[in-house]
Protein backbone atom coordinates (compact mmCIF):
# COMPACT_ATOMS: atom_id res chain seq x y z
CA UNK A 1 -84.53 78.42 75.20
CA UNK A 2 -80.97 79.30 76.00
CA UNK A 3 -80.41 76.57 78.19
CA UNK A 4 -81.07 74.40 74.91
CA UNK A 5 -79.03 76.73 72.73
CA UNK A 6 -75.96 76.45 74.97
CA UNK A 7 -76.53 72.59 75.32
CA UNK A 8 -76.97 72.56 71.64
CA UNK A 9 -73.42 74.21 71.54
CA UNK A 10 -71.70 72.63 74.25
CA UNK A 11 -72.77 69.12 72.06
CA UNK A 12 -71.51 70.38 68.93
CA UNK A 13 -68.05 71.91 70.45
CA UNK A 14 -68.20 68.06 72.17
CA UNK A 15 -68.52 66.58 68.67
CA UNK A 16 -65.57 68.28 66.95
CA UNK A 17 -63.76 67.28 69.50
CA UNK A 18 -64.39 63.39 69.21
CA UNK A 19 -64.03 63.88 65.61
CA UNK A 20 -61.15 65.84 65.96
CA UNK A 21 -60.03 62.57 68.29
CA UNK A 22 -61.04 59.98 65.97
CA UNK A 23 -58.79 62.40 63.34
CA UNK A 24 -55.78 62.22 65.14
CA UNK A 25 -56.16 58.50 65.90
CA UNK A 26 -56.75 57.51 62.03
CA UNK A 27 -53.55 59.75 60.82
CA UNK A 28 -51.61 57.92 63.96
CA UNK A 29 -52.90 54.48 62.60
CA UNK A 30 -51.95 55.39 59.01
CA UNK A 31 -48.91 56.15 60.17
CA UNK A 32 -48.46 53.26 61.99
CA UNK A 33 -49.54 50.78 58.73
CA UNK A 34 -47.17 52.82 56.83
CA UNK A 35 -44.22 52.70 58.91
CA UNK A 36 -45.06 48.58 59.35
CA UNK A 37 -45.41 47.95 55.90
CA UNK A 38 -42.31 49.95 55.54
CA UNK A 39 -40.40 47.66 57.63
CA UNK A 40 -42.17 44.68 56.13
CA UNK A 41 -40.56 45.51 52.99
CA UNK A 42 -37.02 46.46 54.09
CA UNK A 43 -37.05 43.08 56.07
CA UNK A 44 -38.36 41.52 52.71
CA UNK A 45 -35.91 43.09 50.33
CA UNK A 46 -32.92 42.09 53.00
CA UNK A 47 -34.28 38.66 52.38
CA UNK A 48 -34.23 39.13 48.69
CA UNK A 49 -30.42 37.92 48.60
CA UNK A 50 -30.76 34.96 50.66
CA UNK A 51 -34.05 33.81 48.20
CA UNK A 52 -32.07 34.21 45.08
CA UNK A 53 -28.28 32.63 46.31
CA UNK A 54 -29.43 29.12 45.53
CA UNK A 55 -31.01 30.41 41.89
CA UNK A 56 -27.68 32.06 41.34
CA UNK A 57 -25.20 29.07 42.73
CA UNK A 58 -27.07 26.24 40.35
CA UNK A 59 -26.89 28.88 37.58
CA UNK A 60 -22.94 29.34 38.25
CA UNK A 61 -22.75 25.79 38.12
CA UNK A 62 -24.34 25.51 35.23
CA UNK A 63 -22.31 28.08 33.45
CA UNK A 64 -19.44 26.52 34.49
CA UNK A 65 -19.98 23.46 33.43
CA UNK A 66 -20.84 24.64 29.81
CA UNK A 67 -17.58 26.55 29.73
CA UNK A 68 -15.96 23.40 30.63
CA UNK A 69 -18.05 21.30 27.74
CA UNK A 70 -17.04 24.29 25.23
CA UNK A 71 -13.31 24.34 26.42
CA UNK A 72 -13.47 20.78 25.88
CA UNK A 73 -15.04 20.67 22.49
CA UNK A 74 -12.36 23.56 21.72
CA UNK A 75 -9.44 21.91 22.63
CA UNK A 76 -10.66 18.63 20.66
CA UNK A 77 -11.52 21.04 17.41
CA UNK A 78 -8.09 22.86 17.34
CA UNK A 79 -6.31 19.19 17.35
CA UNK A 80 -8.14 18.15 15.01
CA UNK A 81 -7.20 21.09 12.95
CA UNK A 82 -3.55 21.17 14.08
CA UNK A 83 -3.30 17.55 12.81
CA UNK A 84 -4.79 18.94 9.36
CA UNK A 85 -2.65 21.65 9.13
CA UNK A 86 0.29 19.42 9.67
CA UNK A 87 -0.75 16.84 7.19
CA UNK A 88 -2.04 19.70 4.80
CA UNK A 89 1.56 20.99 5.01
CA UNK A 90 3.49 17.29 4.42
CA UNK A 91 1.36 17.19 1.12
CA UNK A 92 2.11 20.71 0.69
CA UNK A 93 5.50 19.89 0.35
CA UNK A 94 5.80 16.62 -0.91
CA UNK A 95 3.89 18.56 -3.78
CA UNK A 96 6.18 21.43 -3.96
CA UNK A 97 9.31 19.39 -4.33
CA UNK A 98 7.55 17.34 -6.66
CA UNK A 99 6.66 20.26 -8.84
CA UNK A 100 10.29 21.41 -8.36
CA UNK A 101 11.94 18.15 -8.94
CA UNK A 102 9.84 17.75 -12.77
CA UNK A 103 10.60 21.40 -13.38
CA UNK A 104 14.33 20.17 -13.39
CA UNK A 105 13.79 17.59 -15.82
């Protein structure tokens, strides 16, 4: 009976140590996922800038072509309204010295 007992013990002190084993090499696994993944992303978020230059150079162009089409349609409006101004002010004054030349009658 105590060869069985010891056997009995010597199999369970041989179990905890596989599990103990099969511990360590799950944590070292997790660790290694986590430390690839890790990477995975850092080489992903490096990347990140490359993905988005051609988003951001069309929208640059894009932006600069609408300030160009806005400058454009600027320029245009204020000589338009330089050219009303300056006629505004002609009959501005063709009216003033009108009113001035009946006031001396």
């Amino acid at each position: 009976m105590e060869d069985v007992l010891k056997r009995l013990l010597q199999a369970e002190t041989e179990a905890e140590a596989i599990i103990e084993a099969a511990q360590r090499e799950r944590e070292r696994r997790i660790d290694a996922a986590l430390a690839e993944t890790r990477a995975d992303e850092a080489r992903f978020e490096a990347s990140l800038a490359e993905l988005r230059r051609p988003y951001i150079a069309e929208a640059e162009a894009r932006a600069e072509k609408g300030v160009a089409e806005l400058t454009r349609k600027f320029g245009e409006r204020q000589r338009v309204l330089r050219e009303l101004a300056a006629r505004h002010e002609a009959e501005a004054v063709a009216a003033a010295v009108a009113l001035l030349l009946d006031m001396g009658r």
